[in-house]
Protein backbone atom coordinates (compact mmCIF):
# COMPACT_ATOMS: atom_id res chain seq x y z
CA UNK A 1 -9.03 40.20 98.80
CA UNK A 2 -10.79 43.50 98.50
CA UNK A 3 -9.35 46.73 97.99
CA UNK A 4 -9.04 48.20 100.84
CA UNK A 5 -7.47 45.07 102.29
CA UNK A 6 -5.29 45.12 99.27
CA UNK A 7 -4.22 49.11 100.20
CA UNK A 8 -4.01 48.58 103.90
CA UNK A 9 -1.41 45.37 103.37
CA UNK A 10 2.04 46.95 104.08
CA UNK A 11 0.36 48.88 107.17
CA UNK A 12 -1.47 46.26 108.10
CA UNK A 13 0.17 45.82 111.67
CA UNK A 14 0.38 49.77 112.09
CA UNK A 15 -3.05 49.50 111.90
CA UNK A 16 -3.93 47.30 114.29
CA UNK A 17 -1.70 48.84 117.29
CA UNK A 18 -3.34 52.27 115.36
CA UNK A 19 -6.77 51.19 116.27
CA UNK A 20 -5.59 49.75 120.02
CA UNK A 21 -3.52 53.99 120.51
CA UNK A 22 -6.43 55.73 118.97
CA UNK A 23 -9.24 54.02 121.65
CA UNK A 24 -6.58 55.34 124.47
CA UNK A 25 -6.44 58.92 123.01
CA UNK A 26 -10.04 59.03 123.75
CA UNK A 27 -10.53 58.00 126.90
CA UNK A 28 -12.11 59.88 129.80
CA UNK A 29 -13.24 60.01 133.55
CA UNK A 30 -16.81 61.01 132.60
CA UNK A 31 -18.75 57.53 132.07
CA UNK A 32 -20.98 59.25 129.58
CA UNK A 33 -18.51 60.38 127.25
CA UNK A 34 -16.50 56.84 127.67
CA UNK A 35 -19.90 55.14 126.19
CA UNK A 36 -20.55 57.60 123.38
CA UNK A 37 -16.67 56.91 122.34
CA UNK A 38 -16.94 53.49 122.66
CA UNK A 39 -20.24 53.66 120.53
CA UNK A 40 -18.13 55.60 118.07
CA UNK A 41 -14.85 53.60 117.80
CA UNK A 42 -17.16 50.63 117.49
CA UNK A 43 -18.72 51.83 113.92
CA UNK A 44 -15.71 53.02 112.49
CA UNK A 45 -15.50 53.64 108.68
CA UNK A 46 -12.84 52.52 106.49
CA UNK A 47 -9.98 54.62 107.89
CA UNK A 48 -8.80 56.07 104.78
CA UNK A 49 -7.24 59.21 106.87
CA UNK A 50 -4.65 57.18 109.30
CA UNK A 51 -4.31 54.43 105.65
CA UNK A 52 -3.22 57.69 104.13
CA UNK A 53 -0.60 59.02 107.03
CA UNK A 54 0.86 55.93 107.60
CA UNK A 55 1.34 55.08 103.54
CA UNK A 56 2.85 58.33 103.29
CA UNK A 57 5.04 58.19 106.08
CA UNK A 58 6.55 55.37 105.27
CA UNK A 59 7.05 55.85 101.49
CA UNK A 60 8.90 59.07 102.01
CA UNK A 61 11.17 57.69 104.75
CA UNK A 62 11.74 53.94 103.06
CA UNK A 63 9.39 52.12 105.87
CA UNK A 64 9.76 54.04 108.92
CA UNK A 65 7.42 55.17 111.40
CA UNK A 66 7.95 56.48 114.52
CA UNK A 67 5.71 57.66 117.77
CA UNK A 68 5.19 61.02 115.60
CA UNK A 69 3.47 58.98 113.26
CA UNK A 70 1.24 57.86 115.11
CA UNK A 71 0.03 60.48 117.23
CA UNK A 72 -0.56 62.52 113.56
CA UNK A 73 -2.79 59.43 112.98
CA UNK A 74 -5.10 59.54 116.05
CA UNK A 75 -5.05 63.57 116.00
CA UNK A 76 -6.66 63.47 112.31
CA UNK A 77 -8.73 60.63 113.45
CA UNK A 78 -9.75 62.65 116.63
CA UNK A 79 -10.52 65.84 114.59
CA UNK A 80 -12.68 64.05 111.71
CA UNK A 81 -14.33 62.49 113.83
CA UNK A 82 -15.43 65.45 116.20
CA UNK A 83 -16.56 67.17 112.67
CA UNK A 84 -18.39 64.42 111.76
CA UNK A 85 -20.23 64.30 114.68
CA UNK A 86 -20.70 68.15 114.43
CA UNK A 87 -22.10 67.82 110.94
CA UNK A 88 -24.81 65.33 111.66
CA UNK A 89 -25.58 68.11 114.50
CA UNK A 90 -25.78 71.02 111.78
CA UNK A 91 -27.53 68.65 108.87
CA UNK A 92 -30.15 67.44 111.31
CA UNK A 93 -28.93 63.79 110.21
CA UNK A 94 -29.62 61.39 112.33
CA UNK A 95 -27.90 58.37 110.96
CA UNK A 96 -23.91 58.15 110.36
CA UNK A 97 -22.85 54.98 108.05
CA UNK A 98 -26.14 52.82 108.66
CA UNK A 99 -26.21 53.42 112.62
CA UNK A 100 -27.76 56.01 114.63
CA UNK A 101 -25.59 59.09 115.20
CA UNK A 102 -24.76 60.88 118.28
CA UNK A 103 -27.73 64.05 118.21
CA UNK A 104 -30.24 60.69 117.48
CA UNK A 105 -29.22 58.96 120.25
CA UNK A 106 -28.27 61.52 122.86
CA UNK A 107 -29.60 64.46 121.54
CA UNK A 108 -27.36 67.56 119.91
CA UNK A 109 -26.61 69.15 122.72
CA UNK A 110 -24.52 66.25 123.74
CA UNK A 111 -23.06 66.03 120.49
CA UNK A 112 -21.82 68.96 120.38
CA UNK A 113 -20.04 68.97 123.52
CA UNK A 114 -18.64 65.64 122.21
CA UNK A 115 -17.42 66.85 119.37
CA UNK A 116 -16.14 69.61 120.94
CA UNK A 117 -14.10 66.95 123.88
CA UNK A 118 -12.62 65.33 120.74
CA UNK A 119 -11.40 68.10 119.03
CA UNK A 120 -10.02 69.55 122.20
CA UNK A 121 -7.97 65.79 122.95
CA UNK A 122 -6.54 65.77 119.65
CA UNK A 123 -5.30 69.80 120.01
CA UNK A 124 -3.60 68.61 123.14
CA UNK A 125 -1.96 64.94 122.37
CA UNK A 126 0.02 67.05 119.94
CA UNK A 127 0.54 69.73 122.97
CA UNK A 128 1.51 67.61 125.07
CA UNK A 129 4.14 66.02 123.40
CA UNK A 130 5.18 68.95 121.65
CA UNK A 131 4.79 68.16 117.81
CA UNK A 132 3.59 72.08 117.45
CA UNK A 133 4.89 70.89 113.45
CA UNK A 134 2.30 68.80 113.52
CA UNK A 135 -0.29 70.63 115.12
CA UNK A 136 0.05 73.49 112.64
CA UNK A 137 -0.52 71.48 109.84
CA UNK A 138 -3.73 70.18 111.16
CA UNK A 139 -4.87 73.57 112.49
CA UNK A 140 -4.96 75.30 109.45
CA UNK A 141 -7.05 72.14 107.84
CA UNK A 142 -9.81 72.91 110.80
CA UNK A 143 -10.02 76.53 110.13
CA UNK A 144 -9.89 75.48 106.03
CA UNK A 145 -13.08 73.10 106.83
CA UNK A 146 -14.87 75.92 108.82
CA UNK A 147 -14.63 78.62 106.09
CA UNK A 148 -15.49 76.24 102.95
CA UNK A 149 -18.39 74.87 104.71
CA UNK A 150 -19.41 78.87 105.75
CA UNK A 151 -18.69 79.65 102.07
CA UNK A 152 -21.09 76.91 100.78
CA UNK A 153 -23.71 77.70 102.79
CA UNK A 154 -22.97 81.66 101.68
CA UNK A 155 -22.97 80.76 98.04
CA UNK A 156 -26.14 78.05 97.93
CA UNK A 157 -28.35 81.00 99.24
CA UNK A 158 -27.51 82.87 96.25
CA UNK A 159 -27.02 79.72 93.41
CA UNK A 160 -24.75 82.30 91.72
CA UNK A 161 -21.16 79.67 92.14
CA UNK A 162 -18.61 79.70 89.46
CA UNK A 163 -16.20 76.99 88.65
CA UNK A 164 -13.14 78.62 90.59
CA UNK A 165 -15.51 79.42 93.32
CA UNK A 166 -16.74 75.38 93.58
CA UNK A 167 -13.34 74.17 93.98
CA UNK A 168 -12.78 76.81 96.61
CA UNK A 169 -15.18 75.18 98.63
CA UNK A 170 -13.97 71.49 97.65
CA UNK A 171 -10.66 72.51 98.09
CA UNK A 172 -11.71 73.85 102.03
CA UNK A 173 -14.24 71.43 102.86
CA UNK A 174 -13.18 67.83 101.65
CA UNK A 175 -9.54 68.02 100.46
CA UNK A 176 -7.77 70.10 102.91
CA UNK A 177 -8.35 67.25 105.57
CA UNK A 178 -6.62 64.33 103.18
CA UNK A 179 -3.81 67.12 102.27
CA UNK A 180 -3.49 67.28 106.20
CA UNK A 181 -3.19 63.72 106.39
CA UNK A 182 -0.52 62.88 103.79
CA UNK A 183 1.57 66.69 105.04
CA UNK A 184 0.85 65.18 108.68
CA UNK A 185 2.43 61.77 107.46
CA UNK A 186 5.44 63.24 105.45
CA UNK A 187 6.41 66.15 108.38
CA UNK A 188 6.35 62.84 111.35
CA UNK A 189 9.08 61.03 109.61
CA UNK A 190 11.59 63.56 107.53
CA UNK A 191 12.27 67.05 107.67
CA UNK A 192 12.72 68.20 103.85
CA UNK A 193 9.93 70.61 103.26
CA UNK A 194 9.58 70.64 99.87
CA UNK A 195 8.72 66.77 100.40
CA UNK A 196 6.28 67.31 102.75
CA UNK A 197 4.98 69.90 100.84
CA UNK A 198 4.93 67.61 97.80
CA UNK A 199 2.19 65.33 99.98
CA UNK A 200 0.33 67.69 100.94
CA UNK A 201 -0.52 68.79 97.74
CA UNK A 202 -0.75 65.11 96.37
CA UNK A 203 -3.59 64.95 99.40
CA UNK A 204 -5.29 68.06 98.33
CA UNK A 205 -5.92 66.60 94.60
CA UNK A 206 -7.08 63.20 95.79
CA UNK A 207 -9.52 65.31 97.90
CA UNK A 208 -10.57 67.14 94.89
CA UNK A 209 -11.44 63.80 92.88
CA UNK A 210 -12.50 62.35 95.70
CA UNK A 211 -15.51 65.37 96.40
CA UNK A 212 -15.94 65.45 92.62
CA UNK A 213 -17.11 61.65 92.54
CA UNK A 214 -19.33 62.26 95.97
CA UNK A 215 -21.42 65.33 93.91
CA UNK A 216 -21.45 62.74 90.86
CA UNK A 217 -23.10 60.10 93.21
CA UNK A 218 -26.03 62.10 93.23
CA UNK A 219 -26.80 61.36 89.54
CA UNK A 220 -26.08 57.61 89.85
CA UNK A 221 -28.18 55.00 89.47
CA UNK A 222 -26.01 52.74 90.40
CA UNK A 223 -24.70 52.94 93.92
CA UNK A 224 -28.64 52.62 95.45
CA UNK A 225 -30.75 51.62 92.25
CA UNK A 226 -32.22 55.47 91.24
CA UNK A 227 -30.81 58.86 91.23
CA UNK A 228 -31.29 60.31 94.59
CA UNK A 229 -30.94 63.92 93.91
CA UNK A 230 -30.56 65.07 97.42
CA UNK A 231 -28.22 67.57 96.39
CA UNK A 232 -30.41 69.52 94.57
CA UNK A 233 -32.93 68.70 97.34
CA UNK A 234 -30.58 70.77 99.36
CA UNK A 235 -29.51 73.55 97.04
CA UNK A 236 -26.12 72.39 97.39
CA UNK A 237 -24.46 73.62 93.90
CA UNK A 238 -22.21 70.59 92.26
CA UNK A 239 -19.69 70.39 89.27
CA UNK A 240 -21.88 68.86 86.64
CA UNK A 241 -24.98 71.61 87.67
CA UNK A 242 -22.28 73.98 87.80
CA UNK A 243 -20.79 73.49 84.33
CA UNK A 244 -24.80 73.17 82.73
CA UNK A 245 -25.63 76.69 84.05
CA UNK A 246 -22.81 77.88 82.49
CA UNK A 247 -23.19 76.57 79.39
CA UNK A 248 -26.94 76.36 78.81
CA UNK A 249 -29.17 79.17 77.39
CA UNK A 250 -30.52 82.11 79.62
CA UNK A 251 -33.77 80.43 79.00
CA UNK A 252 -32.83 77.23 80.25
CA UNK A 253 -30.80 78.96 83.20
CA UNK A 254 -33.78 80.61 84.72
CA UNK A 255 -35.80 77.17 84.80
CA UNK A 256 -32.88 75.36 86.08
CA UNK A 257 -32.80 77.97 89.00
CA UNK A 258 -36.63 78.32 89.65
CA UNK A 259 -36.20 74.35 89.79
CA UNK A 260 -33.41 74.26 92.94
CA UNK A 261 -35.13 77.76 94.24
CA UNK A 262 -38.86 76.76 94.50
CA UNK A 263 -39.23 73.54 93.12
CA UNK A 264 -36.50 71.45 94.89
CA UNK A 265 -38.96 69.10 96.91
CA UNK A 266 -40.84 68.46 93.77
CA UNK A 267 -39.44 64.51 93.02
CA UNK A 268 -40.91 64.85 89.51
CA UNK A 269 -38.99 68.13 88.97
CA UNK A 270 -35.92 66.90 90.48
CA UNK A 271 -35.75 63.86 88.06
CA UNK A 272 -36.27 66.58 84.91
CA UNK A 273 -33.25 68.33 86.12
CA UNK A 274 -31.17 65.09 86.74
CA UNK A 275 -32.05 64.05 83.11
CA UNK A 276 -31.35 68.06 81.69
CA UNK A 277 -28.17 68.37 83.67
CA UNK A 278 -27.07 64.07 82.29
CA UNK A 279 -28.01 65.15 78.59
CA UNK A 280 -26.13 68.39 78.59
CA UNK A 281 -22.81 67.19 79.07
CA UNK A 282 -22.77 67.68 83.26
CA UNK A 283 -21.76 64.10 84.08
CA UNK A 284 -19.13 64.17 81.32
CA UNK A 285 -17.29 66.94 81.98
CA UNK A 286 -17.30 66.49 85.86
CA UNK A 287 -16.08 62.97 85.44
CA UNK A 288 -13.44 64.69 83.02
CA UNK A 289 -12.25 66.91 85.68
CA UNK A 290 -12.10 64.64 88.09
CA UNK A 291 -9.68 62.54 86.32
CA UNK A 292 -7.50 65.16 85.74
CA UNK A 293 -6.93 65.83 89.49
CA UNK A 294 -6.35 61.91 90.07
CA UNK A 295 -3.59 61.50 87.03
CA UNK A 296 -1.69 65.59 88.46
CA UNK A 297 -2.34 63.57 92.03
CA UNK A 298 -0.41 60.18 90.36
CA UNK A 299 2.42 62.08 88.90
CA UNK A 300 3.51 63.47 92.44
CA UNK A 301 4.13 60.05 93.26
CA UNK A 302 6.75 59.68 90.67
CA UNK A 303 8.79 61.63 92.36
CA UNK A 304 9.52 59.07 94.92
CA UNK A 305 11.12 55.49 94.39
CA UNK A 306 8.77 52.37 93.76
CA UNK A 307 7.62 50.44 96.70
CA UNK A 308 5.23 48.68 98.33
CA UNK A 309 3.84 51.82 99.92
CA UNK A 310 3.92 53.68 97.26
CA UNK A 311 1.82 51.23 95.14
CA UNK A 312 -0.91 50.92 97.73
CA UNK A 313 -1.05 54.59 97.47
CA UNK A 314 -1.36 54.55 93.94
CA UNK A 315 -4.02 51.86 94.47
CA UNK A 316 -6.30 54.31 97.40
CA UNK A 317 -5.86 57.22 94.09
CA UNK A 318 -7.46 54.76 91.77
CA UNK A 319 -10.05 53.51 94.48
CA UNK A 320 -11.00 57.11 95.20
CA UNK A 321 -12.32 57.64 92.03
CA UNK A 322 -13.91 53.86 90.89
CA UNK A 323 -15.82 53.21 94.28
CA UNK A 324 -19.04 52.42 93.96
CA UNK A 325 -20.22 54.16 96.83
């Protein structure tokens, strides 16, 4: 059995009636936007978000789930997906987990409005049955996403990020989503805040790890065969360039920067700053950090009994940061 088959075990059948609630949420009277979500529900990816509410949901409350539940489910699901189909719009991408995405097939003006139909569904299954909890929680993760995707964009014109500044952006962009989730999960099923509160942060640091092992992707060879360096094709500034241009010597600085500044299309110069950024200690000390938010994540756990759930969760931690791609 793989992993995620392993993790998704004692949800298995909230899952599947998941999957058969989250097709309803999207449905519409507009034939066009019923075939784009049917195209979308139809290359799904491997639902970490709802594996995450429903895991936390029911280790917090002993195995309970309720309607709550699973409306926090399809309104994360509804959301990430809207801003995944906005991002392909804004990085010009026109394929989404080996198929086509949305702006390929039916152009970007349609995918915006999409995304925007899918964001607005989500806003309002929680409106409509009142779960304004709820609702908040995932609110604040949309504005979060907005402003550390703004603030990356800010920061790679002028390659000046530090450290704090990095995680910012992680912290906005990637993990305020999965904090969303595991909040969303706690908040369905019990009221004690400081529980909920407990998830939400566990969420944040698997985000964290999780972002930190995406950026060290890009100086893999093993995932796809070669180093890809397409974030340094894109002037996007990562942990282990980040901790080099700190550390390395003014000299070495100023041809790291010319390099992502003028010479970023340059494959031979990409693979020289690959290979300067793997022999000064970038990979290490990213990887280093990144374990350190999975074993803070890990230790919020202990806080709650042991169980089934809470072992698959403990499992999705440890998956998050040995996936392979």
């Amino acid at each position: 059995m793989n992993i995620t088959s392993q993790i998704k075990q004692p949800i298995f059948n909230e899952m599947e009636l998941f999957e058969q609630k989250f097709h309803e949420s999207m449905t519409s009277k507009v034939a066009l936007l019923n075939r784009i979500t049917y195209y979308i529900v139809n290359r799904k990816g491997k639902q970490m978000r709802p594996m995450f509410v429903f895991l936390t949901a029911k280790m917090v409350s002993g195995g309970i789930v309720n309607e709550r539940t699973y409306r926090g489910a399809s309104v994360i699901e509804l959301i990430h997906t809207a801003t995944l189909v906005h991002d392909d719009v804004v990085d010009d991408s026109n394929r989404r987990r080996g198929f086509f995405s949305i702006n390929a097939l039916w152009k970007n003006k349609i995918a915006v409005l999409v995304g925007d139909y899918l964001l607005s569904k989500g806003l309002l299954l929680s409106i409509d049955n009142g779960d304004f909890d709820l609702l908040r929680i995932i609110s604040v993760a949309v504005r979060e996403m907005s402003e550390g995707e703004l603030l990356q964009i800010e920061k790679a014109r002028r390659l000046d990020i530090v450290e704090e500044v990095y995680y910012e952006i992680i912290r906005k962009k990637t993990a305020t989503l999965i904090a969303a989730c595991c909040a969303l999960g706690a908040k369905s099923v019990i009221e004690d805040d400081a529980k909920v509160e407990n998830m939400r942060k566990f969420g944040e640091l698997i985000g964290m790890a999780f972002q930190i092992k995406d950026d060290l992707f890009d100086y893999s060879e093993e995932a796809i065969g070669k180093p890809t360096g397409i974030d340094i094709k894109e002037q996007k500034m990562t942990l282990p360039l980040i901790h080099v241009l700190n550390t390395c010597t003014p000299q070495e600085k100023k041809w790291l920067i010319n390099s992502i500044k003028n010479h970023n299309k340059d494959k031979k110069r990409v693979k020289e700053v690959i290979a300067f950024v793997k022999n000064n200690n970038g990979l290490a000390y990213a990887e280093n950090k990144m374990v350190e938010f999975q074993q803070e994540a890990l230790s919020l756990l202990q806080n709650f009994e042991d169980s089934e759930f809470k072992a698959a969760l403990t499992l999705m931690v440890n998956y998050v940061i040995e996936r392979k791609k």
